[in-house]
Protein backbone atom coordinates (compact mmCIF):
# COMPACT_ATOMS: atom_id res chain seq x y z
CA UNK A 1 -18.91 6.43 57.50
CA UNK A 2 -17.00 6.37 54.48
CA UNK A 3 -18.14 7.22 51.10
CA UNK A 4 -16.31 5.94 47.22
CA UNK A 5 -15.47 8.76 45.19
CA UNK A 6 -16.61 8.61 41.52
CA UNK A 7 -13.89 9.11 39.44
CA UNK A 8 -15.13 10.66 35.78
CA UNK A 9 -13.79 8.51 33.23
CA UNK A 10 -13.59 10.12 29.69
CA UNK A 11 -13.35 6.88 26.58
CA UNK A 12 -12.06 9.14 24.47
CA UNK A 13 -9.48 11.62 25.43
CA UNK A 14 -8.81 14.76 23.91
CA UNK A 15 -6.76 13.98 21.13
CA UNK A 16 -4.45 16.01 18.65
CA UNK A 17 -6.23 15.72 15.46
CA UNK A 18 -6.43 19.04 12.57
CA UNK A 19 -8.61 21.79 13.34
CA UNK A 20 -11.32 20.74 10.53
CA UNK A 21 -11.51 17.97 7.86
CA UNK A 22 -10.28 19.98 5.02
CA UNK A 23 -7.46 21.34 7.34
CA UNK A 24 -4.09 19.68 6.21
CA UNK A 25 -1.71 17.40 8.22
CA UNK A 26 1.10 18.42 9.86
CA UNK A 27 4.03 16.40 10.77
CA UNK A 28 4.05 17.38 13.97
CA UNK A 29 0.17 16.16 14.06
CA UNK A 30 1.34 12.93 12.76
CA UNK A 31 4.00 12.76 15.41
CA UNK A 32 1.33 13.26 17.70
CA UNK A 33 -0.96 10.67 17.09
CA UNK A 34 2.55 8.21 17.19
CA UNK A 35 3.08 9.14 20.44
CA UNK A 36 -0.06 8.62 22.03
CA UNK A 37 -0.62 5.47 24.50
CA UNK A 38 -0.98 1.90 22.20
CA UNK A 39 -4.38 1.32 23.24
CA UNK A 40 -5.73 4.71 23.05
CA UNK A 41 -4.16 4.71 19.47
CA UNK A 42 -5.40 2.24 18.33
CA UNK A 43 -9.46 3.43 19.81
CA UNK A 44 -9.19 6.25 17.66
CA UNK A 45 -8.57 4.35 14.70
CA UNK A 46 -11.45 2.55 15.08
CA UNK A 47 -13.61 5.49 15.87
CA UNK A 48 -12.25 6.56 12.01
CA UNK A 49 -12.21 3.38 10.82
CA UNK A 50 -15.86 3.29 11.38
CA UNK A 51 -17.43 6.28 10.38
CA UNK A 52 -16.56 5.38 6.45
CA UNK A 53 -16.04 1.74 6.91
CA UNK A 54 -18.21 -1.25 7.75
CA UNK A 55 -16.36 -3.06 10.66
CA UNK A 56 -14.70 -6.49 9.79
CA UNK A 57 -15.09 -5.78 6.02
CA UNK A 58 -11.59 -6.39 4.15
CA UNK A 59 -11.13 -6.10 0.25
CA UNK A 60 -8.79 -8.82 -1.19
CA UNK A 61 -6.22 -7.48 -4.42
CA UNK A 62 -4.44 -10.01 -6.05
CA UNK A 63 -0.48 -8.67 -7.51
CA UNK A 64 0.82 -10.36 -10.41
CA UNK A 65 4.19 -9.46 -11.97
CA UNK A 66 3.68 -9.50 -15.80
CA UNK A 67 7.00 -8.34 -16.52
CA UNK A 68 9.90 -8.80 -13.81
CA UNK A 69 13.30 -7.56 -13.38
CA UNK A 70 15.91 -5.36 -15.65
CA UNK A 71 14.74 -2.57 -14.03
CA UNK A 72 17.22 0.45 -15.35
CA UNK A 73 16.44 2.17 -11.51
CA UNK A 74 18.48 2.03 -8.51
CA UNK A 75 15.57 1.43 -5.45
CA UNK A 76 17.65 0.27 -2.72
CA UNK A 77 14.58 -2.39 -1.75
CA UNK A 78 13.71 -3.30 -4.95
CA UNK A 79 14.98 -7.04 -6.26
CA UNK A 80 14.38 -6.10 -9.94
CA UNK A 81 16.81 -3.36 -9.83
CA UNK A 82 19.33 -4.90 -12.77
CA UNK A 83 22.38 -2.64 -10.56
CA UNK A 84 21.71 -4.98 -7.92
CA UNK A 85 23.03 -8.32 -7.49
CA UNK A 86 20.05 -10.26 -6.37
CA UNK A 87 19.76 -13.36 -9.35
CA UNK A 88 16.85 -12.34 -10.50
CA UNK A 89 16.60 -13.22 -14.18
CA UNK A 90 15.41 -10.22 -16.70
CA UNK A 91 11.71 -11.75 -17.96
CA UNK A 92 9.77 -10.61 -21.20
CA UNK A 93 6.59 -9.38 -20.81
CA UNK A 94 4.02 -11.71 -19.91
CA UNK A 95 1.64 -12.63 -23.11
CA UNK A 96 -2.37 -11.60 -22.47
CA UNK A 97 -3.39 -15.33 -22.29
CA UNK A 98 -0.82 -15.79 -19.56
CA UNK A 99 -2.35 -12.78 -17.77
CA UNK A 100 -5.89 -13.85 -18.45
CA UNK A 101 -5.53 -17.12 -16.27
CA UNK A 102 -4.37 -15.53 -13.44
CA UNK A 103 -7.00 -12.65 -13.48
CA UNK A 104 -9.47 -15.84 -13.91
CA UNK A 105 -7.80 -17.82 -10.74
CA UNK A 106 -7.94 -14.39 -9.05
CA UNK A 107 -11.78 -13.76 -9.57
CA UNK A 108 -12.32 -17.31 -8.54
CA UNK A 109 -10.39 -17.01 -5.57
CA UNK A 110 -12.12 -14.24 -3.94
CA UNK A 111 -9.93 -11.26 -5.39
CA UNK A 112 -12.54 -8.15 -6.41
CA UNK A 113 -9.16 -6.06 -7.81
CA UNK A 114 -6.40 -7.69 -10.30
CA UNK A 115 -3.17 -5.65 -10.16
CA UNK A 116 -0.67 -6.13 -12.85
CA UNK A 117 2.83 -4.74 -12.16
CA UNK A 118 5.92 -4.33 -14.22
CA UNK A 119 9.73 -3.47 -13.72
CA UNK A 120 9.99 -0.81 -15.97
CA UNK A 121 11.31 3.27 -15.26
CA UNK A 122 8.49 4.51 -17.49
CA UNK A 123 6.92 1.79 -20.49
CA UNK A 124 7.19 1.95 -24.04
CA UNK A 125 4.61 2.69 -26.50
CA UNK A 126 4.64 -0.87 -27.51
CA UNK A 127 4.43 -2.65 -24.12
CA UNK A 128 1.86 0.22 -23.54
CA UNK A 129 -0.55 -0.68 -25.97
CA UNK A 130 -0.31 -4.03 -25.01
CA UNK A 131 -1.07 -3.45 -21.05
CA UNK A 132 -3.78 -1.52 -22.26
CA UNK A 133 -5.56 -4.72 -23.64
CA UNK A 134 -4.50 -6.56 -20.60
CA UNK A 135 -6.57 -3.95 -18.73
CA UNK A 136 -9.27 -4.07 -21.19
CA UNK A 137 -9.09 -7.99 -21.10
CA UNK A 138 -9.48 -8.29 -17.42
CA UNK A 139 -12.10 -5.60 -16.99
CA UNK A 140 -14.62 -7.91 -19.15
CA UNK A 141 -13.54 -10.34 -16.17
CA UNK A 142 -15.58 -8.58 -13.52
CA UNK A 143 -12.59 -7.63 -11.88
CA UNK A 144 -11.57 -3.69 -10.98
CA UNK A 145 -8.26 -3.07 -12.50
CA UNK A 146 -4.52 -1.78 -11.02
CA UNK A 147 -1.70 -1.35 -12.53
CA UNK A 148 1.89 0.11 -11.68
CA UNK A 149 4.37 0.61 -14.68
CA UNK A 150 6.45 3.34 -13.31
CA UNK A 151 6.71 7.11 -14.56
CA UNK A 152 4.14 8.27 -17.03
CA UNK A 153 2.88 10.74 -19.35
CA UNK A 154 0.19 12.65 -19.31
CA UNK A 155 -0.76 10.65 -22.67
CA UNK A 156 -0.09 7.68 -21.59
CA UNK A 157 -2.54 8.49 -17.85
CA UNK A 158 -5.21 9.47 -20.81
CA UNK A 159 -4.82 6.06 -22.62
CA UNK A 160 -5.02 3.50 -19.59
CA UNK A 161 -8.13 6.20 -18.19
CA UNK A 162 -9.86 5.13 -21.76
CA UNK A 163 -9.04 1.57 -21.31
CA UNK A 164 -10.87 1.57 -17.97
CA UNK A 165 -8.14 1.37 -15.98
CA UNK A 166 -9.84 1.89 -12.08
CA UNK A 167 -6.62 2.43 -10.01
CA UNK A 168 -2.70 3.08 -10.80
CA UNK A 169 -0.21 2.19 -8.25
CA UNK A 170 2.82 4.75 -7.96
CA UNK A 171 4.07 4.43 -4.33
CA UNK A 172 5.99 7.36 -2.69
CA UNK A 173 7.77 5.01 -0.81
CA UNK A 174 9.50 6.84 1.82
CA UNK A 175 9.71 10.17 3.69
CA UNK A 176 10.73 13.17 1.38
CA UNK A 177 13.53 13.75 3.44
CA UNK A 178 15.04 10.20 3.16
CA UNK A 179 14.21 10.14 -0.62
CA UNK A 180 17.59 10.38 -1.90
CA UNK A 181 19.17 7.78 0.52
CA UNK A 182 16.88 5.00 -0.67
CA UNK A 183 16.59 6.22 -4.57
CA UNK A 184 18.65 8.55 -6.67
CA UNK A 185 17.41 7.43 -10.64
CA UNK A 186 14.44 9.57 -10.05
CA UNK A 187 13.39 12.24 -7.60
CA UNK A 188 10.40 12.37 -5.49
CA UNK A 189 8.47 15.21 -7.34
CA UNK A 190 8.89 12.28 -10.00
CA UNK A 191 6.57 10.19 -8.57
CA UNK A 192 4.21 12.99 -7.71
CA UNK A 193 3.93 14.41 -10.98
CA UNK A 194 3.18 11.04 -12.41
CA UNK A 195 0.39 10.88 -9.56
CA UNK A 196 -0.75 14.04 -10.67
CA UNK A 197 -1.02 12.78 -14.45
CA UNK A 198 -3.22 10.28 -13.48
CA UNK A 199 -5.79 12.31 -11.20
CA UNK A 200 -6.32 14.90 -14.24
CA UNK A 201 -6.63 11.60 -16.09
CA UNK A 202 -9.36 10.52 -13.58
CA UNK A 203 -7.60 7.54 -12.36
CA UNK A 204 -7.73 6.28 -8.86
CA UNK A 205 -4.57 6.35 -7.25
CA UNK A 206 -3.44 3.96 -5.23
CA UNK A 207 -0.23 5.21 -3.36
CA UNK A 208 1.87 4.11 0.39
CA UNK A 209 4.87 3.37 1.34
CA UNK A 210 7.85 0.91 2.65
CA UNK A 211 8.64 0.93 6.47
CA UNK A 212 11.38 -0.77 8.14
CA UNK A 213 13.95 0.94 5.23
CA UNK A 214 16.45 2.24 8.37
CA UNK A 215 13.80 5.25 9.21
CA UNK A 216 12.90 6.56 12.44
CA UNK A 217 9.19 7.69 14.00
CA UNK A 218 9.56 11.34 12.64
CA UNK A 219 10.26 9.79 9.05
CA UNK A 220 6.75 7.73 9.44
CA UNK A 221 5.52 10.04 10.33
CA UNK A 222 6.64 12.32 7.48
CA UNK A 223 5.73 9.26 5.44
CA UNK A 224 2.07 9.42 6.42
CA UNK A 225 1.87 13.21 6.26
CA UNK A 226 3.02 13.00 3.11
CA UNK A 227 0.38 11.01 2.06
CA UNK A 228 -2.59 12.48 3.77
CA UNK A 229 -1.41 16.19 2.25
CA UNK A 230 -2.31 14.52 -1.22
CA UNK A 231 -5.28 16.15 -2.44
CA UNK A 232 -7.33 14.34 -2.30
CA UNK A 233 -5.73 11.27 -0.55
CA UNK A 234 -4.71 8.46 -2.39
CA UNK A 235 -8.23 6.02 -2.86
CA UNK A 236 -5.86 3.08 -2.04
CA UNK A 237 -2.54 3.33 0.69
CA UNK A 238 -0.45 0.15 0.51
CA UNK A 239 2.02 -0.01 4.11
CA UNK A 240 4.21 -2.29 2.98
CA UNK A 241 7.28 -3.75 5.39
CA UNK A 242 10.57 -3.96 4.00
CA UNK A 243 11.30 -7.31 2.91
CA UNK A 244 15.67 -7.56 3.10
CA UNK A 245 16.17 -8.82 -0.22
CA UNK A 246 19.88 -10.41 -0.56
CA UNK A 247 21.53 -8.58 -2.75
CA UNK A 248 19.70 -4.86 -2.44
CA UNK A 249 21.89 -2.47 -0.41
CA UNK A 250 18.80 -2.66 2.35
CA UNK A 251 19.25 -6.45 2.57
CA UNK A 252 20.79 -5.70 6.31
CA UNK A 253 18.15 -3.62 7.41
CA UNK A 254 17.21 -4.13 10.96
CA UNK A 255 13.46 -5.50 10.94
CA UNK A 256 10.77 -2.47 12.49
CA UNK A 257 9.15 -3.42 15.88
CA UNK A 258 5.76 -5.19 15.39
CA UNK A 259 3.96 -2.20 17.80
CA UNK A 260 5.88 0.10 15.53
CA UNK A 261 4.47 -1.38 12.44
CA UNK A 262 0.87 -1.50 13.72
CA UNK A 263 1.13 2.57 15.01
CA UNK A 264 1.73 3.44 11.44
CA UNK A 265 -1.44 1.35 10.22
CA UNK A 266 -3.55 3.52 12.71
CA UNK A 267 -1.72 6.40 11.97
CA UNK A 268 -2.33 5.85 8.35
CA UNK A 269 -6.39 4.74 9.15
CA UNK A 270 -6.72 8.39 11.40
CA UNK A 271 -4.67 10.77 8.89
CA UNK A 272 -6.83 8.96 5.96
CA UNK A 273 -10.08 7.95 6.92
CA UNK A 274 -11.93 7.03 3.84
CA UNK A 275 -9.18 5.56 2.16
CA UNK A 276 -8.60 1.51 1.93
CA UNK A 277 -5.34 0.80 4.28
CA UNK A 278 -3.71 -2.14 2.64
CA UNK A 279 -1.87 -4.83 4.67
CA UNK A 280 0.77 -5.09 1.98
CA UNK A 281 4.39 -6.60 1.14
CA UNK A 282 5.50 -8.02 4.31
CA UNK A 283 2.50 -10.89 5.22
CA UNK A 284 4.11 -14.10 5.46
CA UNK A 285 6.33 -13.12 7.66
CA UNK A 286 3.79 -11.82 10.59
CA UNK A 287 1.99 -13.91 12.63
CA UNK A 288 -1.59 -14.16 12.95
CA UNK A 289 -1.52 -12.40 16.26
CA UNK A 290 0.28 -9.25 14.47
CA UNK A 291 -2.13 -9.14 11.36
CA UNK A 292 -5.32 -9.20 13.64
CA UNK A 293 -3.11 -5.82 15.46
CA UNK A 294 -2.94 -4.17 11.66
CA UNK A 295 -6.73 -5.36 11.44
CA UNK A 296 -7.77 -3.36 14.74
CA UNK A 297 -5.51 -0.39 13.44
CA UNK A 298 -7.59 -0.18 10.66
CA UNK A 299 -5.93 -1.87 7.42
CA UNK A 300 -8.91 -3.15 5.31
CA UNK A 301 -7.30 -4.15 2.11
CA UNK A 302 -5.00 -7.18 1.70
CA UNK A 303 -2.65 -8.67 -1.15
CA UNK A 304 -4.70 -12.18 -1.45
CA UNK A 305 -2.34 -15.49 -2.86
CA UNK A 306 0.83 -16.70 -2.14
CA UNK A 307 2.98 -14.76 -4.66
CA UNK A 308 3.61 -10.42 -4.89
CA UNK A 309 5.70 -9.44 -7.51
CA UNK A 310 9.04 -11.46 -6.73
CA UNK A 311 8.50 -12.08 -3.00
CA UNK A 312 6.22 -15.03 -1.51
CA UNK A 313 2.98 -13.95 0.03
CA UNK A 314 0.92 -15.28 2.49
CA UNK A 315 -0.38 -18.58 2.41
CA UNK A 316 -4.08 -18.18 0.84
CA UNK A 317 -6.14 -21.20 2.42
CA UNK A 318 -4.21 -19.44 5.71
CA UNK A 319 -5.72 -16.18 5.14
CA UNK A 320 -9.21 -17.54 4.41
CA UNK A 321 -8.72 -19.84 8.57
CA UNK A 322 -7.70 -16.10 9.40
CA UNK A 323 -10.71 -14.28 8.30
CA UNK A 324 -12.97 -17.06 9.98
CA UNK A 325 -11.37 -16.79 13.46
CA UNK A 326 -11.73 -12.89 13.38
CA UNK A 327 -15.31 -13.05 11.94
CA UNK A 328 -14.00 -10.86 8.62
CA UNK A 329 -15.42 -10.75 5.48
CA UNK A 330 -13.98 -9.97 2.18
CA UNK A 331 -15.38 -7.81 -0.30
């Protein structure tokens, strides 16, 4: 008479994780978690997903560009760069009323945030002051406000914080080590003393990255742990995917493998629980299939309508069948 062995079976694997919450991220940690098996990856993103999230909950942003292109920096992704030749034409910035109907068609679209973005190194007292009642103007909207206007003072952190301003982009964009081969107008301890400025100023920050710029695992990696080290972490963490711009010196960038893409969502959802993972620049060109991935992996934030700041979006009325076949809801 034979008898079946019972074979333990363990859902949840040891995994390499840092040795308490407060403990800071290593890149080798990172590495680790990008190396373990897809599906048991993308389990323990869950698991974190769902200690600080509700499940199937995704917040909806909508980006507007209220000043585009002329840009005096040299970001080898960026289309507003004016040392790039991509055709885009050097715009004014956009007047309040302007900015007030889209933060309107935003609100009644579903978007809770409105983030206003413009192609500037660091702005001008002038243009300042009049963001400032932009972000005033939209606040008496209902609407949480983001903006990104590149480098600032700690003056200028101070004024938007008294405007209400909720949340100020300022992306890191790559891994410090491949800083200089993507951007050389500005370094990276740049951007984070301008992140800095706006914590003391007691501004969310909302801060990710650009994958798919020619980097390898151990630079996402780096990416992420760059990130994570933050302290805290940024509120908000866009992962954007390189969109090839013709014209930018990345324009011939070989596209990052789908799997690759949703790794460093989880990774990003594990090495940051609490934050908001946002499914950024990069949409409308990945299929339903590959955004439900990104939504397993943990990305609960979305750019919502069909334009970003110079690039096409995802269709909107798509997004909303989306949501309904995968039982999300936005908040």
């Amino acid at each position: 008479m034979t008898t079946e062995s019972t074979v333990a079976f363990s859902p949840r694997p040891p995994q390499p994780a840092p040795e308490n919450p407060n403990a800071r991220w290593s890149v080798a940690a990172i590495e680790a978690l990008f190396a373990l098996p897809f599906m048991d990856l993308m389990f323990r993103a869950q698991e974190a997903h769902r200690v600080h999230f509700k499940a199937g909950e995704v917040q909806r942003s909508t980006l507007l560009s209220i000043k585009t292109g002329g840009c005096s920096e040299d970001c080898g992704y960026c289309s507003q760069s004016a040392r790039h030749g991509t055709g885009l034409v050097r715009e004014a910035l956009m007047p309040l009323d302007k900015v007030l109907e889209h933060a309107r068609a935003a609100k009644e679209s579903g978007s809770s945030r409105f983030c206003m973005g413009a192609a500037w190194r660091s702005p001008k007292e002038k243009d300042l002051a009049a963001v400032i009642e932009m972000v005033s103007e939209v606040k008496k909207l209902g609407l949480e406000t983001c903006v990104t206007l590149g480098m600032l003072d700690a003056e200028q952190a101070r004024q938007l914080a008294d405007a209400g301003l909720d949340y100020y982009n300022h992306n890191i964009d790559t891994a410090p080590e491949n800083y200089g081969k993507v951007i050389t107008t500005h370094t990276l301890q740049d951007r984070l003393d301008t992140i800095e400025k706006v914590r003391e100023a007691g501004i969310n920050v909302c801060s990710g990255g650009i994958v798919g710029m020619g980097e390898n695992q151990a630079g996402r990696a780096s990416l992420i742990a760059a990130l994570a080290n933050m302290e805290p972490p940024p509120e908000s963490v866009p992962i954007n995917k390189l969109i090839a711009f013709p014209g930018t010196p990345l324009a011939d960038a070989d596209a990052i493998d789908p799997f690759d893409f949703v790794r460093t969502i989880a990774v990003a959802r594990i090495a940051m629980p609490a934050s908001f993972v946002r499914l950024s620049a990069g949409r409308e060109q990945m299929s339903d299939e590959l955004q439900a991935l990104c939504f397993m992996a943990g990305a609960n934030s979305i750019f919502y309508g069909e334009r970003l700041l110079t690039t096409g979006n995802a269709d909107a009325d798509g997004d909303m069948r989306l949501f309904a076949r995968l039982n999300l809801v936005s908040i």
